[in-house]
PDB file of N, CA and C in Angstrom:
ATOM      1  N   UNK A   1      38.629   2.111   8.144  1.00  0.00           N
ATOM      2  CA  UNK A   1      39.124   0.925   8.807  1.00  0.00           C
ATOM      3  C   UNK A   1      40.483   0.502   8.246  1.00  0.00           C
ATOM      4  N   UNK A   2      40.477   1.076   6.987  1.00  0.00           N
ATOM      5  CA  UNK A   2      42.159   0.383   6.652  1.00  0.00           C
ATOM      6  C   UNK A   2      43.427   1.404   6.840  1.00  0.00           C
ATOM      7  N   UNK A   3      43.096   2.854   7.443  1.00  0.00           N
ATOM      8  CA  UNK A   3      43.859   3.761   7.833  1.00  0.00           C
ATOM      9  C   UNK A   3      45.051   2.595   8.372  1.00  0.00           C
ATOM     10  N   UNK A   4      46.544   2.967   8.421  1.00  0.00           N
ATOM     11  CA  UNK A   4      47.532   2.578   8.984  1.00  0.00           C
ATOM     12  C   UNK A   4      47.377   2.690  10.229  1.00  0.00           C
ATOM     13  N   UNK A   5      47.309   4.346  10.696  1.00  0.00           N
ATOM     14  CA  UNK A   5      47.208   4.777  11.987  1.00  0.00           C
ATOM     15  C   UNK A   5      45.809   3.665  12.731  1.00  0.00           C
ATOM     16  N   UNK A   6      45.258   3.100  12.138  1.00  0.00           N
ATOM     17  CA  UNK A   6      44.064   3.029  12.935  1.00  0.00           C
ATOM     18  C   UNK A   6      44.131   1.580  12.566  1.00  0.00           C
ATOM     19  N   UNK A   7      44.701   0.250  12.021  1.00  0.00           N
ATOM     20  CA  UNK A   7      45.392  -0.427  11.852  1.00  0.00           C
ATOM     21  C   UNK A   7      46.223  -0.970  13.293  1.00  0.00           C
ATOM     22  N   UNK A   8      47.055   0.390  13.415  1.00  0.00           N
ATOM     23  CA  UNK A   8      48.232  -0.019  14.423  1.00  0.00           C
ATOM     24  C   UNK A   8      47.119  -0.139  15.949  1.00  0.00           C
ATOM     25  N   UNK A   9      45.904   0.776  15.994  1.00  0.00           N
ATOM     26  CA  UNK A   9      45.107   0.706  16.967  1.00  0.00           C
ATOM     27  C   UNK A   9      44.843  -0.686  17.501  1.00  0.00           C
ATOM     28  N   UNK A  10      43.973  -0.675  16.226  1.00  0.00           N
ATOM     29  CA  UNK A  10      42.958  -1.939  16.701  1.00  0.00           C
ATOM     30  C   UNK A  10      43.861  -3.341  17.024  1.00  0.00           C
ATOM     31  N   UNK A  11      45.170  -3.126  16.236  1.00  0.00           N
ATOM     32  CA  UNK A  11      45.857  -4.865  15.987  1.00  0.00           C
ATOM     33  C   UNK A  11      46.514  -4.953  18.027  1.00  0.00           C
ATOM     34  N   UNK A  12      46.536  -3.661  18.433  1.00  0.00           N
ATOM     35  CA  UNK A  12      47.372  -3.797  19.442  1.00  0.00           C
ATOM     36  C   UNK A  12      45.977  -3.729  20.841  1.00  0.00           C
ATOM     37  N   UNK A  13      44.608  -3.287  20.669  1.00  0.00           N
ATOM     38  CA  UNK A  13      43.696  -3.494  21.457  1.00  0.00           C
ATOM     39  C   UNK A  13      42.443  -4.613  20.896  1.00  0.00           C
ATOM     40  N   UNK A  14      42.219  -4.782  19.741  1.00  0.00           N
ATOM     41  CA  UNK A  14      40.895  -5.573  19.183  1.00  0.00           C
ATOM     42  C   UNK A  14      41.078  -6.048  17.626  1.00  0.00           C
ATOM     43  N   UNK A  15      40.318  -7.175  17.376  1.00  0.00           N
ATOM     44  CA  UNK A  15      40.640  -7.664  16.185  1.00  0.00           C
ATOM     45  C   UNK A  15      40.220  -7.002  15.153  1.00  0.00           C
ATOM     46  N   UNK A  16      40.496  -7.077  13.860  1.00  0.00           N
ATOM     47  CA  UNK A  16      39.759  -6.008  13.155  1.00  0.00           C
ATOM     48  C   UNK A  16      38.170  -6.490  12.950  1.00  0.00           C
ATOM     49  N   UNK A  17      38.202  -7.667  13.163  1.00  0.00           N
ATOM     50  CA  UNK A  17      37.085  -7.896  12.841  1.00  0.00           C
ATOM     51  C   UNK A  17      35.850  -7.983  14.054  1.00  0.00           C
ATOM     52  N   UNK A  18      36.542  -7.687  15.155  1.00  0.00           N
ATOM     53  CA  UNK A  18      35.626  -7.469  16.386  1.00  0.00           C
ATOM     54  C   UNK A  18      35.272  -6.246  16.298  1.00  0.00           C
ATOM     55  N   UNK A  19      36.106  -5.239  15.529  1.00  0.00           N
ATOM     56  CA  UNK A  19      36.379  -3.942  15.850  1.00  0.00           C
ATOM     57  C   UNK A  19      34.920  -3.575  14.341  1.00  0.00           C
ATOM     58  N   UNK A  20      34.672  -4.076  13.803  1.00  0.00           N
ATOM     59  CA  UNK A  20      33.939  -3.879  12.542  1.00  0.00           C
ATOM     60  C   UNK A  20      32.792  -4.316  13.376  1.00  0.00           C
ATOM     61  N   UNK A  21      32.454  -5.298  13.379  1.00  0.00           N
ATOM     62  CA  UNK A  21      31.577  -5.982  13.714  1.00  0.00           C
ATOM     63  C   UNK A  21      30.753  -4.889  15.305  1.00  0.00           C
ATOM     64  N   UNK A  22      31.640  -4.602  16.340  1.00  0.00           N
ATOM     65  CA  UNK A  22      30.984  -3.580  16.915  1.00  0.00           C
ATOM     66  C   UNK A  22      30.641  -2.213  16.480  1.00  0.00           C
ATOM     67  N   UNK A  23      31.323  -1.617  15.446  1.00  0.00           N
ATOM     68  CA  UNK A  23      30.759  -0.599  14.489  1.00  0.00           C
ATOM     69  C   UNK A  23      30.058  -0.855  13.903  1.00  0.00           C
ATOM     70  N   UNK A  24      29.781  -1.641  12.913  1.00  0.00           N
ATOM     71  CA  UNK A  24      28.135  -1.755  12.303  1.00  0.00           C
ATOM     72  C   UNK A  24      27.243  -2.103  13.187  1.00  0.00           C
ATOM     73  N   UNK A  25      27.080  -2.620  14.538  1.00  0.00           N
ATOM     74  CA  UNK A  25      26.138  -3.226  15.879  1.00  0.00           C
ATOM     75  C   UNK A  25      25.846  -1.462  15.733  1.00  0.00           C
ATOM     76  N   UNK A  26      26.367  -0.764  16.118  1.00  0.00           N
ATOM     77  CA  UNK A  26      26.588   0.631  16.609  1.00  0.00           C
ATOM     78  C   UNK A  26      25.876   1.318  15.788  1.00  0.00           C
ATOM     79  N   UNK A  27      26.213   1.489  14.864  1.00  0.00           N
ATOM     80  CA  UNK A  27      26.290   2.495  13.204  1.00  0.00           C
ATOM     81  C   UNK A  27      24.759   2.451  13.104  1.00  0.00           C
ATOM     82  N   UNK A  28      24.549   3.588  12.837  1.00  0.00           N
ATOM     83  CA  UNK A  28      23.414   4.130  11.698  1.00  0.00           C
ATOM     84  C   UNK A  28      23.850   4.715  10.726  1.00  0.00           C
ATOM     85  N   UNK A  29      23.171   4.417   9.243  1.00  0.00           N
ATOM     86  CA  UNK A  29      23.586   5.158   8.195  1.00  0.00           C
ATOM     87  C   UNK A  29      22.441   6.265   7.613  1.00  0.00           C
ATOM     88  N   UNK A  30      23.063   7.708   7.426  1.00  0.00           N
ATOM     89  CA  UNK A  30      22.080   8.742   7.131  1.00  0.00           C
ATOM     90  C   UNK A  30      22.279   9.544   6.018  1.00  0.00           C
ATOM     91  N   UNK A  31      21.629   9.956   5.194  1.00  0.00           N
ATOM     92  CA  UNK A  31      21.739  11.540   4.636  1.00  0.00           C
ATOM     93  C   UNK A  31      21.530  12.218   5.120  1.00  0.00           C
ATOM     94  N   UNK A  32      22.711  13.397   4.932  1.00  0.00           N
ATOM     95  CA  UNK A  32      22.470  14.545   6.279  1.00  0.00           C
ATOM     96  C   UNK A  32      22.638  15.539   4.918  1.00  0.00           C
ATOM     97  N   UNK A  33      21.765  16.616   4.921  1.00  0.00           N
ATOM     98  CA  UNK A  33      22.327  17.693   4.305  1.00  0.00           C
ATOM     99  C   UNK A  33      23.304  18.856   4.728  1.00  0.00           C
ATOM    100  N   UNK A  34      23.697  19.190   4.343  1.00  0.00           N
ATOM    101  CA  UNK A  34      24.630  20.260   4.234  1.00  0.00           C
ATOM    102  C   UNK A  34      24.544  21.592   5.149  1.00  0.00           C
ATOM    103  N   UNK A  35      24.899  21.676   6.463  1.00  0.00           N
ATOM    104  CA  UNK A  35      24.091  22.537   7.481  1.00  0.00           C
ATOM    105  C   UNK A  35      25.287  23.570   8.072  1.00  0.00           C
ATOM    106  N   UNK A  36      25.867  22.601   8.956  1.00  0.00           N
ATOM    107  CA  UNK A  36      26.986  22.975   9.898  1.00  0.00           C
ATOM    108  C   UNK A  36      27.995  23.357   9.709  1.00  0.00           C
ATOM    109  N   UNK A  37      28.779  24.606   9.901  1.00  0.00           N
ATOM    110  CA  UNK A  37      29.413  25.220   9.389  1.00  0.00           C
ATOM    111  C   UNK A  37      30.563  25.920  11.058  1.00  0.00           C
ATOM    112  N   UNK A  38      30.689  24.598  11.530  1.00  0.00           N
ATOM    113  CA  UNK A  38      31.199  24.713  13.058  1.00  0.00           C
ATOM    114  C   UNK A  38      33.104  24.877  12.623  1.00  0.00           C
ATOM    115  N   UNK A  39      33.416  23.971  12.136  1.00  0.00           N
ATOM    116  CA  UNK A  39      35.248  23.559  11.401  1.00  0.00           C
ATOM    117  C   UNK A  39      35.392  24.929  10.685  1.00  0.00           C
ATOM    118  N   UNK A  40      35.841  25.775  10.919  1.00  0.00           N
ATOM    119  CA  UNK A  40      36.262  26.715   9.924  1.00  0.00           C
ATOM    120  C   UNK A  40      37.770  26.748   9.364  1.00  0.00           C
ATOM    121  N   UNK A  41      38.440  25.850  10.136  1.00  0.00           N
ATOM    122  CA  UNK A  41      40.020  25.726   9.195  1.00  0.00           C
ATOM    123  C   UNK A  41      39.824  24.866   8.302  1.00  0.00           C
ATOM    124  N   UNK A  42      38.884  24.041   7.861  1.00  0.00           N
ATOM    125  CA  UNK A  42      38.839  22.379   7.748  1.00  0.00           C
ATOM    126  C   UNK A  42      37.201  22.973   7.065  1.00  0.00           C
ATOM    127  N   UNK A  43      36.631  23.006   6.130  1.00  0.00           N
ATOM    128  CA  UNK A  43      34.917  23.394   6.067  1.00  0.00           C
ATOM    129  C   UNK A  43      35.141  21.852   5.857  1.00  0.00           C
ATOM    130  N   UNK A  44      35.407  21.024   4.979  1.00  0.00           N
ATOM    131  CA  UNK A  44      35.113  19.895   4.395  1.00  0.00           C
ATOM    132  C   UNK A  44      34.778  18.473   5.589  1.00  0.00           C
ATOM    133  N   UNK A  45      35.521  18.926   7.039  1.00  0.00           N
ATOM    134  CA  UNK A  45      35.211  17.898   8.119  1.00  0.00           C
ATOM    135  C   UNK A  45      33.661  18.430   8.575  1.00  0.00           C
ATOM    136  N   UNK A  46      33.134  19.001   8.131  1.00  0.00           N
ATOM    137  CA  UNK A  46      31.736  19.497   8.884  1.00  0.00           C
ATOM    138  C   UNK A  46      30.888  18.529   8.519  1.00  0.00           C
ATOM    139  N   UNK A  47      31.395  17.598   7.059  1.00  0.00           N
ATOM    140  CA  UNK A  47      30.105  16.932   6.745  1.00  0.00           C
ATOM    141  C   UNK A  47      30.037  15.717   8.066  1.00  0.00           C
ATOM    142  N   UNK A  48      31.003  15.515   8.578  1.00  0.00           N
ATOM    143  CA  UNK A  48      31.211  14.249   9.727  1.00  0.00           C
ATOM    144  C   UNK A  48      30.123  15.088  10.596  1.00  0.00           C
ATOM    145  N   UNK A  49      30.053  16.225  11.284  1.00  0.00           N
ATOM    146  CA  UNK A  49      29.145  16.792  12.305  1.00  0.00           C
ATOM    147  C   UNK A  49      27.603  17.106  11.336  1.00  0.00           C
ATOM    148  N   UNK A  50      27.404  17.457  10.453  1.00  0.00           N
ATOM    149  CA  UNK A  50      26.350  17.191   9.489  1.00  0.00           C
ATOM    150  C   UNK A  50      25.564  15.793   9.551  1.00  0.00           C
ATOM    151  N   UNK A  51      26.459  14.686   9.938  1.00  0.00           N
ATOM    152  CA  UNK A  51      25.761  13.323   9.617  1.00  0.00           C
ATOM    153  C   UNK A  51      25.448  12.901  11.224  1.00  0.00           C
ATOM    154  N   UNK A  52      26.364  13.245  12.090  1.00  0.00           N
ATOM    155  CA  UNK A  52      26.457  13.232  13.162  1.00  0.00           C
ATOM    156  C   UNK A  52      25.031  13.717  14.401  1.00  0.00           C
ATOM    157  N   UNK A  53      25.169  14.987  13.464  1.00  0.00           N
ATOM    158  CA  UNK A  53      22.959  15.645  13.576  1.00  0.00           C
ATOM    159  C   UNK A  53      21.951  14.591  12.964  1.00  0.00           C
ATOM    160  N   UNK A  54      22.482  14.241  11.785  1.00  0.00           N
ATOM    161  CA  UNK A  54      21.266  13.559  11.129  1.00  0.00           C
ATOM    162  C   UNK A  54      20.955  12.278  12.294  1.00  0.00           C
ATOM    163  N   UNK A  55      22.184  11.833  12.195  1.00  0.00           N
ATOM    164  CA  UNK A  55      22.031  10.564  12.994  1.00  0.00           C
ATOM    165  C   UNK A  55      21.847  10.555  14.335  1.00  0.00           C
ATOM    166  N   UNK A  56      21.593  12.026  15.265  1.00  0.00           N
ATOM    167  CA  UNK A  56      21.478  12.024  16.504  1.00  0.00           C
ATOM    168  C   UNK A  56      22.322  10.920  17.532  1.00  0.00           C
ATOM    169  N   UNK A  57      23.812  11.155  16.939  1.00  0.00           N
ATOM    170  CA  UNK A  57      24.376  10.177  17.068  1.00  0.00           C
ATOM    171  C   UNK A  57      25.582  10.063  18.301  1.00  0.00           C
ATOM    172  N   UNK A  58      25.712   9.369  19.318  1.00  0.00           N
ATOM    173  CA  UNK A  58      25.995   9.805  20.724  1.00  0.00           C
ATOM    174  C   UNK A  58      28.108  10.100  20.313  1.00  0.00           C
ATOM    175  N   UNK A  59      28.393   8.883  19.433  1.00  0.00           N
ATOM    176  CA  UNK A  59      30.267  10.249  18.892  1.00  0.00           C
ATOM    177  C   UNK A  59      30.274   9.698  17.815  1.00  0.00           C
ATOM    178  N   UNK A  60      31.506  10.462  17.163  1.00  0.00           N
ATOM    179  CA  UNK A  60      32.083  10.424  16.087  1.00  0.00           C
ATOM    180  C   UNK A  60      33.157   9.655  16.545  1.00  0.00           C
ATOM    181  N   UNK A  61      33.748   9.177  16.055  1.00  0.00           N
ATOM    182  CA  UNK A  61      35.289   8.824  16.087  1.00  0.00           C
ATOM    183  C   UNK A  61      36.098   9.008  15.129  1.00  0.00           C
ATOM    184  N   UNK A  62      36.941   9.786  15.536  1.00  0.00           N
ATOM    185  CA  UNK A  62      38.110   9.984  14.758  1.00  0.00           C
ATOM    186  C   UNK A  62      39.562  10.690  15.220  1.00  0.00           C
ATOM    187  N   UNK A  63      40.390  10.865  14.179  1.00  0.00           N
ATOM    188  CA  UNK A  63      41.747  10.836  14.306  1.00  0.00           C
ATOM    189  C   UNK A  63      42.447  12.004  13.885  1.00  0.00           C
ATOM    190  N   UNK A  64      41.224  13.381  13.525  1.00  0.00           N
ATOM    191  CA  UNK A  64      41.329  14.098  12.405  1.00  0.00           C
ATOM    192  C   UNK A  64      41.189  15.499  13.740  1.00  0.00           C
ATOM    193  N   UNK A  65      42.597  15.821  13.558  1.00  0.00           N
ATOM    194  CA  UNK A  65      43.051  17.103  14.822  1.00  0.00           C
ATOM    195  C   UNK A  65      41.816  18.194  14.356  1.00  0.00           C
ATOM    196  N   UNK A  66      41.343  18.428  13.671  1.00  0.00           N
ATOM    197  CA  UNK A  66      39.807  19.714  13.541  1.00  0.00           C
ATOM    198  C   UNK A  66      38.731  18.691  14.016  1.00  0.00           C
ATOM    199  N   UNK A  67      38.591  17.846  14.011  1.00  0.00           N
ATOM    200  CA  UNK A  67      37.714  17.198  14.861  1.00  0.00           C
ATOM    201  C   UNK A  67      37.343  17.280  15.796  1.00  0.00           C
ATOM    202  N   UNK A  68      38.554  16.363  16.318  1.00  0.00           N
ATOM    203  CA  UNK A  68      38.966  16.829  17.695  1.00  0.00           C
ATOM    204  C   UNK A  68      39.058  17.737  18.258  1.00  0.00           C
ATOM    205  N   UNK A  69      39.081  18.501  18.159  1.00  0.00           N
ATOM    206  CA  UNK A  69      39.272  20.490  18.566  1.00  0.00           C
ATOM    207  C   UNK A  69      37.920  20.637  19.177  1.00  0.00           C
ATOM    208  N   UNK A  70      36.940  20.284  18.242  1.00  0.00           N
ATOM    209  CA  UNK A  70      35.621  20.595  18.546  1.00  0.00           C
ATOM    210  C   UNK A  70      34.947  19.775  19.930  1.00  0.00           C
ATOM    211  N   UNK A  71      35.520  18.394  20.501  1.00  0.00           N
ATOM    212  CA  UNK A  71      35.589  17.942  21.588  1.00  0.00           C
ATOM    213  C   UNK A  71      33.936  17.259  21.611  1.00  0.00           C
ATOM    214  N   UNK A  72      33.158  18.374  21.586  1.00  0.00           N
ATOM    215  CA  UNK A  72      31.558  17.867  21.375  1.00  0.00           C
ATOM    216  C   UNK A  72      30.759  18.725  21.007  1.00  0.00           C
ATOM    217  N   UNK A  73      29.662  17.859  19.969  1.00  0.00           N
ATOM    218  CA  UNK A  73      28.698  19.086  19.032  1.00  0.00           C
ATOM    219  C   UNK A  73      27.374  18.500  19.971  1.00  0.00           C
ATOM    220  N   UNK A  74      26.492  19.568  20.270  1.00  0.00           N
ATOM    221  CA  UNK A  74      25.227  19.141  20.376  1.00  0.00           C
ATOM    222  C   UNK A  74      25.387  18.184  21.753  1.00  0.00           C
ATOM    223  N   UNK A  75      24.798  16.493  21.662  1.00  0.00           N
ATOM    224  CA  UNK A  75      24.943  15.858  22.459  1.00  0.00           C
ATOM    225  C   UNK A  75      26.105  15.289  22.072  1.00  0.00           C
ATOM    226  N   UNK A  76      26.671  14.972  20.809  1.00  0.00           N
ATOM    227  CA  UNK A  76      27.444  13.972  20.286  1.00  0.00           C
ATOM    228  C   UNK A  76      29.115  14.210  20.754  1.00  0.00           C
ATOM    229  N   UNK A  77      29.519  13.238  21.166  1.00  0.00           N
ATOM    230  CA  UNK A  77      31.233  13.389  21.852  1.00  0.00           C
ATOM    231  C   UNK A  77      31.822  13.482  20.683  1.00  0.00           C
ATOM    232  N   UNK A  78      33.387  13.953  20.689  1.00  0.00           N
ATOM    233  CA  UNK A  78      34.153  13.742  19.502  1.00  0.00           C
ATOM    234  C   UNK A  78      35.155  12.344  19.800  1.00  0.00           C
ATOM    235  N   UNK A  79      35.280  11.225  19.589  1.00  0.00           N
ATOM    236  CA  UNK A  79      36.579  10.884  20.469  1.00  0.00           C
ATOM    237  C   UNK A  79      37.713  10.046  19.521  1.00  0.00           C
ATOM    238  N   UNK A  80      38.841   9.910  20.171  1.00  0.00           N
ATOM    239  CA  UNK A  80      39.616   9.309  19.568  1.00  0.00           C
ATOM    240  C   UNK A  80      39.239   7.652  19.388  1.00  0.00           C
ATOM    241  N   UNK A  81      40.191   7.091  18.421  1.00  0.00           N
ATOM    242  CA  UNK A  81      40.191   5.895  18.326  1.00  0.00           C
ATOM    243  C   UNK A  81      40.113   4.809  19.714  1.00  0.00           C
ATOM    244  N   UNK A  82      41.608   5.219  19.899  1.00  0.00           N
ATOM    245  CA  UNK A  82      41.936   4.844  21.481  1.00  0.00           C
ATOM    246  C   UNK A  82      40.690   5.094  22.894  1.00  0.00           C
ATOM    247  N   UNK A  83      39.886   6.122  22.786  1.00  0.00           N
ATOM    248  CA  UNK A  83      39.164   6.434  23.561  1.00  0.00           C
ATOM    249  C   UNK A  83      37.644   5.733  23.576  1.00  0.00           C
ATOM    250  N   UNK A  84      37.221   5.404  22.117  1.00  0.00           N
ATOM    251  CA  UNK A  84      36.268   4.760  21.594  1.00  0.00           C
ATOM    252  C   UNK A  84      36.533   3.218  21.846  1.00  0.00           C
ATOM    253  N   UNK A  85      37.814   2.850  21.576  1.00  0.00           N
ATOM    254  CA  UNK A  85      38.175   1.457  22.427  1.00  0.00           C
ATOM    255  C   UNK A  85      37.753   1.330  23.463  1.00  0.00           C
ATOM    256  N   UNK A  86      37.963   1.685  24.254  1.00  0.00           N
ATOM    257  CA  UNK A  86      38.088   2.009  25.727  1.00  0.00           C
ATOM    258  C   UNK A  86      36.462   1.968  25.968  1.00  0.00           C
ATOM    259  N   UNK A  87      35.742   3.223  25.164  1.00  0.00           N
ATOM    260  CA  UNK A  87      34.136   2.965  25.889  1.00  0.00           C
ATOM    261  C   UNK A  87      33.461   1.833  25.694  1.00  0.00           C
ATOM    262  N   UNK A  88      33.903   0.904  24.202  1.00  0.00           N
ATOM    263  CA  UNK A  88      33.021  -0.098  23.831  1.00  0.00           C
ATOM    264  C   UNK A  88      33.470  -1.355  24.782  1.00  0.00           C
ATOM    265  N   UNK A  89      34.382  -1.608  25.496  1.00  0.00           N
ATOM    266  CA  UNK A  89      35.406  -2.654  26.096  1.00  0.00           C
ATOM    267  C   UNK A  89      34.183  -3.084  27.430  1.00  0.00           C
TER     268      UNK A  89
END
C-alpha cells in the first residue's frame, strides 16, 4: 500500500483509506506452502500464486510485469491496480 506507483493510483481514483478498508473486507489471510513453480524468470513471485491456491482466491493484484504475464492461474485473475479499481467501483 505505500508503493509510490500505487500511491499515485489510489490518490487519483480512491482514498487510501477506502482503498484499505475494501482490501481487508476482501482479503483472506493464508499459509500456503511452497508448490507452484509457474514464474520461471521470477521463481520468487510464485509465492503470490502459492497463496493465491491456498486462498482459493478469485485475483491477485499487482504491478509486478511476471505476474502479469501469467494473466490467470487456476480460477484466480491476475490484475492490475487500475483494473482492480475498476472491479471493486
Amino acid at each position: 500500500m505505500a508503493y509510490p506507483k500505487l500511491e499515485k493510483i489510489y490518490r487519483q481514483e480512491l482514498r487510501r483509506e477506502d482503498l484499505v478498508a475494501q482490501v481487508l473486507k476482501n482479503a483472506k489471510f493464508v499459509k500456503a506452502p511452497s508448490k507452484v513453480q509457474i514464474i520461471q524468470e521470477h521463481p520468487a513471485d510464485n509465492k503470490f500464486l502459492d497463496c493465491a491456491l491456498a486462498a482459493d482466491a478469485d485475483c491477485v493484484v499487482s504491478g509486478d510485469k511476471h505476474l502479469l504475464k501469467v494473466v490467470s492461474f487456476k480460477k484466480t485473475k491476475i490484475l492490475t491496480v487500475s483494473d482492480f479499481l475498476k472491479s471493486i467501483q
